[in-house]
C-alpha atoms as a PDB file:
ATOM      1  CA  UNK A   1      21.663  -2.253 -34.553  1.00  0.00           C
ATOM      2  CA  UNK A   2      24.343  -4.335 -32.335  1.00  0.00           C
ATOM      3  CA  UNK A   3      24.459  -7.428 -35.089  1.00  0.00           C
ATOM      4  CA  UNK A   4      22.778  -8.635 -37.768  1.00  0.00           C
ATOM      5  CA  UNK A   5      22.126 -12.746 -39.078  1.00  0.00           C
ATOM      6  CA  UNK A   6      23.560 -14.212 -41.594  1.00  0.00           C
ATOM      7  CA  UNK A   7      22.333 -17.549 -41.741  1.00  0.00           C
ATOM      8  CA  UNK A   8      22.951 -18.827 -38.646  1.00  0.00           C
ATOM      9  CA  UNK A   9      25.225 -16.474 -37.560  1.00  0.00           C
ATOM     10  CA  UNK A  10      24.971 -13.160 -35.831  1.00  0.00           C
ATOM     11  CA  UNK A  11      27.582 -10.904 -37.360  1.00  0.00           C
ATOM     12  CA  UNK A  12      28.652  -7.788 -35.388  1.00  0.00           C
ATOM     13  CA  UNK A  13      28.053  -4.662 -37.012  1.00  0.00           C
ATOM     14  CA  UNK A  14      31.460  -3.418 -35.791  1.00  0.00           C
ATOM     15  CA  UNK A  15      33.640  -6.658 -37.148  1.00  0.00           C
ATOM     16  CA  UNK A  16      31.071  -6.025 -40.740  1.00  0.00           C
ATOM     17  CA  UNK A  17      32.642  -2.703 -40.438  1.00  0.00           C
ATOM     18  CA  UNK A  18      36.205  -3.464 -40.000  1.00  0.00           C
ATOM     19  CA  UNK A  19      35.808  -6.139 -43.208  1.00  0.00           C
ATOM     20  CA  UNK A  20      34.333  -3.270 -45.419  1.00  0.00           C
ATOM     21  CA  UNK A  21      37.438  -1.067 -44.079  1.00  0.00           C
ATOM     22  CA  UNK A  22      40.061  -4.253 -45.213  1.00  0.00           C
ATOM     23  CA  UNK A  23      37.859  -4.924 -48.592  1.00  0.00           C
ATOM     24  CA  UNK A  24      37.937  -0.794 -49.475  1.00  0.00           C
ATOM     25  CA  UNK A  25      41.449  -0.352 -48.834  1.00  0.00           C
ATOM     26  CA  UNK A  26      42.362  -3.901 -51.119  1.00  0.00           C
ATOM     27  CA  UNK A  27      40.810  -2.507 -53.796  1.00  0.00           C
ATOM     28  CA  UNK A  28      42.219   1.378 -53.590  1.00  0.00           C
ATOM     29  CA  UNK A  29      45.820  -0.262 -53.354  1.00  0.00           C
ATOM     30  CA  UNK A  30      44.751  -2.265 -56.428  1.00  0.00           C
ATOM     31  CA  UNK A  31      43.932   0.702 -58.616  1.00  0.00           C
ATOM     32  CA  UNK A  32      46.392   2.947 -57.407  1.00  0.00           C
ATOM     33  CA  UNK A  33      49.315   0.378 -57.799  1.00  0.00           C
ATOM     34  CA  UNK A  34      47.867  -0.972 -60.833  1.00  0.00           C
ATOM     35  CA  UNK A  35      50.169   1.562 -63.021  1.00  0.00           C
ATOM     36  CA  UNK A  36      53.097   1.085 -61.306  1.00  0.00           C
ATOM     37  CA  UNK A  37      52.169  -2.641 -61.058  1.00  0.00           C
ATOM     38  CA  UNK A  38      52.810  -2.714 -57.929  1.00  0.00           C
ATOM     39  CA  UNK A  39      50.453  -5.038 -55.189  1.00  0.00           C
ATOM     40  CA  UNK A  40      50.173  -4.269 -51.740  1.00  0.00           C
ATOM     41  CA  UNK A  41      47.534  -6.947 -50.924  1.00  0.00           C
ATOM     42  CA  UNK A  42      50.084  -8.814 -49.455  1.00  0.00           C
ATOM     43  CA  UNK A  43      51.280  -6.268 -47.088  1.00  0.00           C
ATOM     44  CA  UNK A  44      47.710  -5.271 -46.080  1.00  0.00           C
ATOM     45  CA  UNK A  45      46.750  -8.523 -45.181  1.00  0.00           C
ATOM     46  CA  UNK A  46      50.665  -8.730 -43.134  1.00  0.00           C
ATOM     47  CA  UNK A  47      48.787  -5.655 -40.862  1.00  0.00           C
ATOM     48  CA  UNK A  48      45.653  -6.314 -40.156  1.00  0.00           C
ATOM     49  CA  UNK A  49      47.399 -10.047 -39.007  1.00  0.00           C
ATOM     50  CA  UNK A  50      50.191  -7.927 -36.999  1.00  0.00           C
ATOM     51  CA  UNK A  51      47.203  -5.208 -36.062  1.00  0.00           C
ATOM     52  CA  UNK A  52      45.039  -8.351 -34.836  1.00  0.00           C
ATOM     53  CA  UNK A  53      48.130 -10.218 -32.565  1.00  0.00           C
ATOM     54  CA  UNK A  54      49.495  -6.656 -31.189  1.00  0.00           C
ATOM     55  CA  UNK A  55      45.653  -5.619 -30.221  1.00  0.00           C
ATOM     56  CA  UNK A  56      44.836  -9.031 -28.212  1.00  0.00           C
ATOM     57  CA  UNK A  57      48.924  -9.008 -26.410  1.00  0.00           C
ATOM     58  CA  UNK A  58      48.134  -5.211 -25.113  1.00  0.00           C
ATOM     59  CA  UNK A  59      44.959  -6.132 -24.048  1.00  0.00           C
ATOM     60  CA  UNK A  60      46.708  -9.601 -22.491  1.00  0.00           C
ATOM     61  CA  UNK A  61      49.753  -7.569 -20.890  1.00  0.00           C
ATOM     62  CA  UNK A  62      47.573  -5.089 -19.726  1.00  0.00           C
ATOM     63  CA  UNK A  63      45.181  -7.239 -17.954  1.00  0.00           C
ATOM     64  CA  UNK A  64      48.050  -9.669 -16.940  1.00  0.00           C
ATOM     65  CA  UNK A  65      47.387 -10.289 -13.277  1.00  0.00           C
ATOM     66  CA  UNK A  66      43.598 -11.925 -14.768  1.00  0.00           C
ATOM     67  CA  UNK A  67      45.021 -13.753 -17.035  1.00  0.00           C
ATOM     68  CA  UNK A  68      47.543 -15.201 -15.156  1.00  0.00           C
ATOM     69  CA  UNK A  69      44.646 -16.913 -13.376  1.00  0.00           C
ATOM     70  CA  UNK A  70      43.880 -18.671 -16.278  1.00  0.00           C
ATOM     71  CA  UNK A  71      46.661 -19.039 -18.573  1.00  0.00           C
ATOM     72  CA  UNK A  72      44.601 -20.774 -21.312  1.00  0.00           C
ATOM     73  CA  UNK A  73      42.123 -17.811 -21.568  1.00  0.00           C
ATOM     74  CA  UNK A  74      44.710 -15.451 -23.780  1.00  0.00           C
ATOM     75  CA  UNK A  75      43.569 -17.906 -26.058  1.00  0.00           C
ATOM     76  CA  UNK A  76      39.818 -17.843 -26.471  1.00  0.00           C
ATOM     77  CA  UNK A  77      39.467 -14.734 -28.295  1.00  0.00           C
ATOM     78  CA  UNK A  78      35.636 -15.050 -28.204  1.00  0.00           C
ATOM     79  CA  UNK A  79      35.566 -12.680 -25.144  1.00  0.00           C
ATOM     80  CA  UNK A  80      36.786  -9.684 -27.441  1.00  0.00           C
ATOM     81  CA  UNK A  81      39.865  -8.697 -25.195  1.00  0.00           C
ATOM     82  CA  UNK A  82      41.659  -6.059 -27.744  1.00  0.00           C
ATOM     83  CA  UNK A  83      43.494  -3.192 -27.250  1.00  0.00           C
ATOM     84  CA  UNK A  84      42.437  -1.098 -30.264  1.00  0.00           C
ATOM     85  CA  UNK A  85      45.270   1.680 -30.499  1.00  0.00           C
ATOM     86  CA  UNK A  86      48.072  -1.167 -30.043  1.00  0.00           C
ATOM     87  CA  UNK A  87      46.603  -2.821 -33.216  1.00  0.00           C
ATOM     88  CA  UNK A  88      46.625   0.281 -35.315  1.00  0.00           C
ATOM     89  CA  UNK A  89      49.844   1.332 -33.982  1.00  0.00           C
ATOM     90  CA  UNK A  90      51.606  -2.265 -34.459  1.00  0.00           C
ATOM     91  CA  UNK A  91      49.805  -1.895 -38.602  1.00  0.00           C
ATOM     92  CA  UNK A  92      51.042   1.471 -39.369  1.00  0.00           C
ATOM     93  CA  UNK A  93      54.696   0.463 -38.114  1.00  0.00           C
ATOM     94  CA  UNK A  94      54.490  -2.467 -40.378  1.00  0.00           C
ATOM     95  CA  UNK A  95      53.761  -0.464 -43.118  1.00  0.00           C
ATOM     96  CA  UNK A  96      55.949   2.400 -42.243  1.00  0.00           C
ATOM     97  CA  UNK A  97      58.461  -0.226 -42.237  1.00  0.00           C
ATOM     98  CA  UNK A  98      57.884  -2.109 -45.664  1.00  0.00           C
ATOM     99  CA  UNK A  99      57.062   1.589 -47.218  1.00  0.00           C
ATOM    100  CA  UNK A 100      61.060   2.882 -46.285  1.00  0.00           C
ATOM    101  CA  UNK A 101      61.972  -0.637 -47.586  1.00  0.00           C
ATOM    102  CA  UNK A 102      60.757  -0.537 -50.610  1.00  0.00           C
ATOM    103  CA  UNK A 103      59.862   3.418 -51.892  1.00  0.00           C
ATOM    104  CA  UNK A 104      57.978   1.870 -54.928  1.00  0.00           C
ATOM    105  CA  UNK A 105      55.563   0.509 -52.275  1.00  0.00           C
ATOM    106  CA  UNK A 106      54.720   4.346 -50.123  1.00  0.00           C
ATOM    107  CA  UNK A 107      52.161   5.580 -52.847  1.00  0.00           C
ATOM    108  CA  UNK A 108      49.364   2.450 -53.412  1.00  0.00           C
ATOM    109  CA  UNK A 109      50.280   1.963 -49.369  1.00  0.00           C
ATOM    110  CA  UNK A 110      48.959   5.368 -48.344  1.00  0.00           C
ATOM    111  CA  UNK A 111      46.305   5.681 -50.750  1.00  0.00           C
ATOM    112  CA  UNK A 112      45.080   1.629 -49.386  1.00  0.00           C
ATOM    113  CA  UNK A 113      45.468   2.890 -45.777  1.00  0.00           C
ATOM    114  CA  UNK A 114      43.576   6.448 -46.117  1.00  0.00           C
ATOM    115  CA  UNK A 115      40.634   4.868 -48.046  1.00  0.00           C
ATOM    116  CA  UNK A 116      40.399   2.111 -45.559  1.00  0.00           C
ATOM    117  CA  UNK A 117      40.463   4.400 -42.434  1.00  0.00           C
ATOM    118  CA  UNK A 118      38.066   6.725 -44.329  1.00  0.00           C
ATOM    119  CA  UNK A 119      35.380   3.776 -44.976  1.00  0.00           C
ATOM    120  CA  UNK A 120      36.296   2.759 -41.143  1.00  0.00           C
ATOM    121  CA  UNK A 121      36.017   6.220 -39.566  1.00  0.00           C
ATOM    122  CA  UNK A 122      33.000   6.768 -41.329  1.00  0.00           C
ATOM    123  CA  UNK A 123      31.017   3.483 -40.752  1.00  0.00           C
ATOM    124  CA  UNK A 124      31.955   3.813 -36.780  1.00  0.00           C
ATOM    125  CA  UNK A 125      30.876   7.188 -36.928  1.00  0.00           C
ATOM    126  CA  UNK A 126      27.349   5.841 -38.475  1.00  0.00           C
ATOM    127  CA  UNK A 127      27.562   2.875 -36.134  1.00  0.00           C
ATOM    128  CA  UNK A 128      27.569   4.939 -32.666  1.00  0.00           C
ATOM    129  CA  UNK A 129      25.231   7.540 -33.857  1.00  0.00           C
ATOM    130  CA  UNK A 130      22.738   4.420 -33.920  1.00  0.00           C
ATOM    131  CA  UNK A 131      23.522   3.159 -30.958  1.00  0.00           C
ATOM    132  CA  UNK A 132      23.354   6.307 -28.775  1.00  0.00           C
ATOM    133  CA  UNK A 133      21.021   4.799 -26.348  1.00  0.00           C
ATOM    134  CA  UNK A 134      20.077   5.661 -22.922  1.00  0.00           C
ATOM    135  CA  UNK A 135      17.832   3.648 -19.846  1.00  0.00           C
ATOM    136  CA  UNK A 136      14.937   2.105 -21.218  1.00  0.00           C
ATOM    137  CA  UNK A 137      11.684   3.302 -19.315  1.00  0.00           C
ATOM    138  CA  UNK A 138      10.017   0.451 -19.881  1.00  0.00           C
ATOM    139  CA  UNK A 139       8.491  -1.267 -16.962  1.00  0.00           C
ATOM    140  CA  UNK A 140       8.827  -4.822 -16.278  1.00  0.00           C
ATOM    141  CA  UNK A 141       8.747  -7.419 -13.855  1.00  0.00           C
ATOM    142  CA  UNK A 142      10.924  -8.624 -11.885  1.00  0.00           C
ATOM    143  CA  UNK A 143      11.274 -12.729 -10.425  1.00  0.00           C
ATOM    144  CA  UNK A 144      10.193 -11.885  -7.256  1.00  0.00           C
ATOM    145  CA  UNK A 145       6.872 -10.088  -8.943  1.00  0.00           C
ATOM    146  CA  UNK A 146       7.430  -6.131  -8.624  1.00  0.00           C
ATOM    147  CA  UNK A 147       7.387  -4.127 -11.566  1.00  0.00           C
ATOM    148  CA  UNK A 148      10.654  -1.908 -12.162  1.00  0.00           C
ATOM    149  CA  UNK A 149      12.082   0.107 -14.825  1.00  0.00           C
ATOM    150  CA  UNK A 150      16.028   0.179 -15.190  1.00  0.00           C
ATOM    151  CA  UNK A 151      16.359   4.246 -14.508  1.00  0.00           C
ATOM    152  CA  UNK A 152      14.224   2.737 -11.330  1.00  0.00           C
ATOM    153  CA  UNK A 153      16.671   0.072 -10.285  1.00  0.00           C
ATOM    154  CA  UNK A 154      19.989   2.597 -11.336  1.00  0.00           C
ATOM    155  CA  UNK A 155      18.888   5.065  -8.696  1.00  0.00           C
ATOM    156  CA  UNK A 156      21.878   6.969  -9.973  1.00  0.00           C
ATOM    157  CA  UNK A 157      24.494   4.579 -10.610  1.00  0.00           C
ATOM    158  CA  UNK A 158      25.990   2.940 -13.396  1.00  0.00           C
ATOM    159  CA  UNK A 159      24.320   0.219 -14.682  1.00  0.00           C
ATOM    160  CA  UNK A 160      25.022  -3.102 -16.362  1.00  0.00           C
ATOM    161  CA  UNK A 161      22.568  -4.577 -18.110  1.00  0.00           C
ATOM    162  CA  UNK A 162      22.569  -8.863 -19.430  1.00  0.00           C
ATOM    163  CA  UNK A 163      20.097  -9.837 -21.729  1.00  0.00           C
ATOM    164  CA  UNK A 164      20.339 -13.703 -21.355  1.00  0.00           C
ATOM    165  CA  UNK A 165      18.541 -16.888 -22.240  1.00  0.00           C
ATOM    166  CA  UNK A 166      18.355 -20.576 -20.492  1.00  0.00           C
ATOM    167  CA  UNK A 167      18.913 -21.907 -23.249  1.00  0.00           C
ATOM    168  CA  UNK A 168      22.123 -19.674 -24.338  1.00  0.00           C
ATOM    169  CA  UNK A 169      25.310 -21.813 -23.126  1.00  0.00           C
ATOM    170  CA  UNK A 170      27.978 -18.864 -22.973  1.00  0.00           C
ATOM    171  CA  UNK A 171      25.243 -16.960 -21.245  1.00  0.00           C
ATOM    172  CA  UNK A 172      25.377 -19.982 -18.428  1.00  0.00           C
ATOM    173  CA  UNK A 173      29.075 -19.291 -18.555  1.00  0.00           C
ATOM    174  CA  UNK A 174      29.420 -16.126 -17.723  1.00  0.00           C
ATOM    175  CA  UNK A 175      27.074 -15.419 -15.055  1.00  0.00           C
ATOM    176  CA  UNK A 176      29.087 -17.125 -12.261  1.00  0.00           C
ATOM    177  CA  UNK A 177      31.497 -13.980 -13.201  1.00  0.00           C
ATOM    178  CA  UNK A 178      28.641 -11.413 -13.234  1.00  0.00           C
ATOM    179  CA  UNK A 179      27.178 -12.764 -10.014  1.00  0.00           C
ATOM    180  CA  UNK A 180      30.741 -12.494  -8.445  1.00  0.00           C
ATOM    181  CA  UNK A 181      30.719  -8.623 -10.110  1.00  0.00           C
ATOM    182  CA  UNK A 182      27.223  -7.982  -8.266  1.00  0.00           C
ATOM    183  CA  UNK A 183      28.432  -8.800  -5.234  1.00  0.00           C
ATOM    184  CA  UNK A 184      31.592  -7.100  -5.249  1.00  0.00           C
ATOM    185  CA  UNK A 185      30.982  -3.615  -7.109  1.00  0.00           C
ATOM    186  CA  UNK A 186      28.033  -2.282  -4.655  1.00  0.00           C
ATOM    187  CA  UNK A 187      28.804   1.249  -6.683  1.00  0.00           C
ATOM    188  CA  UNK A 188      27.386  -0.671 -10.037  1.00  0.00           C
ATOM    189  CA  UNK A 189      24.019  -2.147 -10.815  1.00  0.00           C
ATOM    190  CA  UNK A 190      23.648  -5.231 -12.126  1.00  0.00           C
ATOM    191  CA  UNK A 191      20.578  -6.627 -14.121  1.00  0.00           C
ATOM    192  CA  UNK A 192      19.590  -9.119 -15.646  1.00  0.00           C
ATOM    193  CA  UNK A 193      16.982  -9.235 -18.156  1.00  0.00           C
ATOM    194  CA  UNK A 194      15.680 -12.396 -19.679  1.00  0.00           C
ATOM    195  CA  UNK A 195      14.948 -12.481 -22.913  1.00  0.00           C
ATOM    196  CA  UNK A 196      11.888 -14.539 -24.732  1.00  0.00           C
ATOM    197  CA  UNK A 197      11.226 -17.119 -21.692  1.00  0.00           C
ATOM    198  CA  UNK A 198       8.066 -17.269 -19.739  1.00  0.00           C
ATOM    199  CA  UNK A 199       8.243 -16.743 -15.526  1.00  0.00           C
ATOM    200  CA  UNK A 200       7.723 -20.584 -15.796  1.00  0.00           C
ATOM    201  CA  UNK A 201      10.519 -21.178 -17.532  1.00  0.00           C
ATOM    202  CA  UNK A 202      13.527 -18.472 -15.454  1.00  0.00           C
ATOM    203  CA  UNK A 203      11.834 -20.256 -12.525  1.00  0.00           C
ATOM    204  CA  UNK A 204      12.858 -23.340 -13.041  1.00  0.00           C
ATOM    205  CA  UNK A 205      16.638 -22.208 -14.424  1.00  0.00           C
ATOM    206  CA  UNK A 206      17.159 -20.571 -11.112  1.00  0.00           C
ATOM    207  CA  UNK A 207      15.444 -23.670  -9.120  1.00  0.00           C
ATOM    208  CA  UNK A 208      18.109 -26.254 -11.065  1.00  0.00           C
ATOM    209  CA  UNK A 209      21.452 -23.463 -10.931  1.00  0.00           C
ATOM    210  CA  UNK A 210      23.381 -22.289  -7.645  1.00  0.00           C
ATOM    211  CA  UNK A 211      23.086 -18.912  -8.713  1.00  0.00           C
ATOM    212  CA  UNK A 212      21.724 -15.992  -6.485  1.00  0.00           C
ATOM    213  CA  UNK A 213      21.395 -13.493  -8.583  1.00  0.00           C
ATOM    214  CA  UNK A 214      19.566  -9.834  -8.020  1.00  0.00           C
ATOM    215  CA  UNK A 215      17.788  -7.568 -10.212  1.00  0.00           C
ATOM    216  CA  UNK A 216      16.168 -10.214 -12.283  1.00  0.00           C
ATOM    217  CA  UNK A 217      14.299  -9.041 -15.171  1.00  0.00           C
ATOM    218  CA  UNK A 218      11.252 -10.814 -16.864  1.00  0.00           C
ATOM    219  CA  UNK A 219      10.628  -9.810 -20.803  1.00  0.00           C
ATOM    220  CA  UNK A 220       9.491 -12.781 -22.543  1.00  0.00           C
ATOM    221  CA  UNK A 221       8.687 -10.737 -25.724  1.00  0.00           C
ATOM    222  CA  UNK A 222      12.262  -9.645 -26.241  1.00  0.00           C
ATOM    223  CA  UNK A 223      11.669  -6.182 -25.899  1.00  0.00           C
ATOM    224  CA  UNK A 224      14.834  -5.034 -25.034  1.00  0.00           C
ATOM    225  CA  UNK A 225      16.644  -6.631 -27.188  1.00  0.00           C
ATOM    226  CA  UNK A 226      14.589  -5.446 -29.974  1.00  0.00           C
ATOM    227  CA  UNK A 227      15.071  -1.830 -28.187  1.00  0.00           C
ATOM    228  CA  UNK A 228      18.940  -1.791 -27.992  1.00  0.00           C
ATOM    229  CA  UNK A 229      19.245  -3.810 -31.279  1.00  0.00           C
ATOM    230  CA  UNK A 230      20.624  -6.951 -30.118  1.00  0.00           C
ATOM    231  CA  UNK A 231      20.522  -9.835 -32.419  1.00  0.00           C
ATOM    232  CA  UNK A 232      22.736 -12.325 -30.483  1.00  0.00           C
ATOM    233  CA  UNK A 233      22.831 -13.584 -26.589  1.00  0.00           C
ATOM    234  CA  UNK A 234      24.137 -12.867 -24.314  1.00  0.00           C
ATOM    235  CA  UNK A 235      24.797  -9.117 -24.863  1.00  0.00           C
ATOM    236  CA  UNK A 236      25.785  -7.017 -22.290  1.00  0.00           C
ATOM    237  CA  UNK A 237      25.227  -3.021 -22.075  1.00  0.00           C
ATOM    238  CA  UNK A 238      27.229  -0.671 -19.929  1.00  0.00           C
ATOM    239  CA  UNK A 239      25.623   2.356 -18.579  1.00  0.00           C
ATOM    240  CA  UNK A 240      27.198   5.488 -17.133  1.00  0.00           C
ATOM    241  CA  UNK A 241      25.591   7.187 -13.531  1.00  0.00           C
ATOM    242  CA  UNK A 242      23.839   9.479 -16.009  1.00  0.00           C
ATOM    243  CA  UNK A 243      22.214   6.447 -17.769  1.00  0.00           C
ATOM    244  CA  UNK A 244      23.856   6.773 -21.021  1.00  0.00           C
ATOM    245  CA  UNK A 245      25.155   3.781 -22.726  1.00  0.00           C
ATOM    246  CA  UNK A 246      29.117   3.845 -23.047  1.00  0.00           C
ATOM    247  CA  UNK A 247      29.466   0.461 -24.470  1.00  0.00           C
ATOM    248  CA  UNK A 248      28.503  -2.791 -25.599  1.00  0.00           C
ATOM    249  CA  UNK A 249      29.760  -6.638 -25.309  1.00  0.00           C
ATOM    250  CA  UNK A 250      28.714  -9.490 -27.665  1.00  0.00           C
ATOM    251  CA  UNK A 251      28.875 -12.499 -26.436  1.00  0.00           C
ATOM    252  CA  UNK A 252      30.066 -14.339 -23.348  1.00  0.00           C
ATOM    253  CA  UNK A 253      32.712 -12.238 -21.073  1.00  0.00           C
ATOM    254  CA  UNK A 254      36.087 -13.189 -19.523  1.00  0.00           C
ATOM    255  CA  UNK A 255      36.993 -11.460 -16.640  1.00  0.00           C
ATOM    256  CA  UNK A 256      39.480  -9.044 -18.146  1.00  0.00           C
ATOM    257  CA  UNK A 257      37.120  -8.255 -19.846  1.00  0.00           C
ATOM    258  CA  UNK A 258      34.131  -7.384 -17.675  1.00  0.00           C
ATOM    259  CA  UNK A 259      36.652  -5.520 -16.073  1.00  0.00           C
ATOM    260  CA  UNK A 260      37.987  -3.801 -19.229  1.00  0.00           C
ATOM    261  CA  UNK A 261      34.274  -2.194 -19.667  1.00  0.00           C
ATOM    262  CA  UNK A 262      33.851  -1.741 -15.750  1.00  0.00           C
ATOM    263  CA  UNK A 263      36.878   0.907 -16.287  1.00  0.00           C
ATOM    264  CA  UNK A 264      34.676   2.690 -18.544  1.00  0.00           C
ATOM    265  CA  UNK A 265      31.672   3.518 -16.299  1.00  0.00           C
ATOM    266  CA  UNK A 266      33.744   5.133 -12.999  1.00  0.00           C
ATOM    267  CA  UNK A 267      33.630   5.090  -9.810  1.00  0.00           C
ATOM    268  CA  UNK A 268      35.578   2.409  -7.355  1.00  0.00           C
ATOM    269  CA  UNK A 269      38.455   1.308 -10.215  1.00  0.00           C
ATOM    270  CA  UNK A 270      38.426  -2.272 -11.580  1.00  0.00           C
ATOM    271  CA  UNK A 271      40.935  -3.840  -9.331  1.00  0.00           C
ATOM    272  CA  UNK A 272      44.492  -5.741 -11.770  1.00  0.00           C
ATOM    273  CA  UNK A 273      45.727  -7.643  -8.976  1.00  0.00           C
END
């Protein structure tokens, strides 16, 4: 499982994770400083806010020559553009920092951060052993009426794989990008699987957008979604050359970082400049 609804919304697994982390280590610092009445809430919540910034400016500084392009993208942190181990490195400083500060402060600290990177190692653990996937063999058809599976349409390279709708806006958003990405990285596949639409239906989305897109998948009952455990469109699934899935984007993606996951899979490198 990718996500899961609440309501309306379609929670990641991984950001549910990260909250049960931040909730787990609250209340270990609360019982372990509770003697000494000491709190560390405050300082917890200072790192995951310092963890949050220092994660999205690597990922900006590293990525610069994109986002220069767009200055106002650093700002629309819906494309998930973070740079984990400059998050956790910016939080432990922090605390590192208060802790020599203020000794009183190092116990309740340590015992908040172990328990919360215990809960956190342990539900990503969980989290990827689900989500081990590989290729689906299932056959479907494509727009232009051929069936094709995607270890078919791979032939051996890495894969991307969309799951869109019509309907989805940020899915409309971001395939200008992917359409510029399938006709620039011949050593990737691109596909595109729609997801709960009729051929009717993609038809006439294609017939009304400039888009020439390739590798057009039909599945009007949502089976891949249901397969790879996506709750939420548009999700996007990287595949290495050996068909093994490496990662996973929810929702719509910015350039850095389609390129950021395009690093992943190999082969020509994902061009800065």
């Amino acid at each position: 499982m990718l996500a899961f609804n609440l309501g309306p919304l379609a929670i990641p697994v991984s950001l549910a994770i990260i909250a049960a982390a931040w909730l787990t280590a609250h209340g270990a610092g609360l019982l372990a400083g509770r003697g000494r009445r000491v709190s560390v809430a405050a300082h917890l919540n200072d790192m995951l806010l310092w963890g949050f910034v220092a994660a999205r400016v690597g990922f900006v500084l590293y990525w610069f020559s994109l986002y220069s392009q767009r200055p106002l993208a650093v700002l629309d942190l819906r494309d998930g553009g973070f740079l984990p181990w400059a998050g956790v490195a910016a939080a432990l400083a922090l605390a590192a920092w208060r802790g020599w500060r203020r000794p009183e402060l190092r116990r309740p600290l340590a015992v908040a951060i172990l328990s919360g990177a215990l809960v956190w190692a342990g539900g990503a653990a969980l989290q990827e052993g689900r989500t081990k996937a590989s290729l689906s063999a299932r056959v479907l058809p494509q727009l232009d009426g051929t069936p094709a599976s995607l270890p078919t349409l791979a032939g051996g390279k890495p894969m991307v794989l969309n799951l869109w709708a019509s309907w989805c806006p940020p899915c409309l958003r971001e395939m200008p990008l992917l359409q510029d990405a399938q006709r620039q990285r011949t050593d990737v596949r691109f596909v595109f699987a729609n997801q709960g639409e009729d051929e009717v239906a993609v038809r006439e989305f294609f017939h009304k957008q400039p888009l020439r897109l390739r590798h057009v998948l039909l599945d009007p009952a949502g089976a891949l979604g249901r397969e790879y455990g996506s709750a939420a469109l548009p999700t996007t699934l990287f595949f290495d050359a050996r068909g093994q899935l490496q990662t996973i984007h929810l929702g719509e993606l910015s350039e850095a970082t389609l390129a950021s996951k395009l690093q992943l899979l190999g082969g020509a490198p994902a061009s800065k400049e």
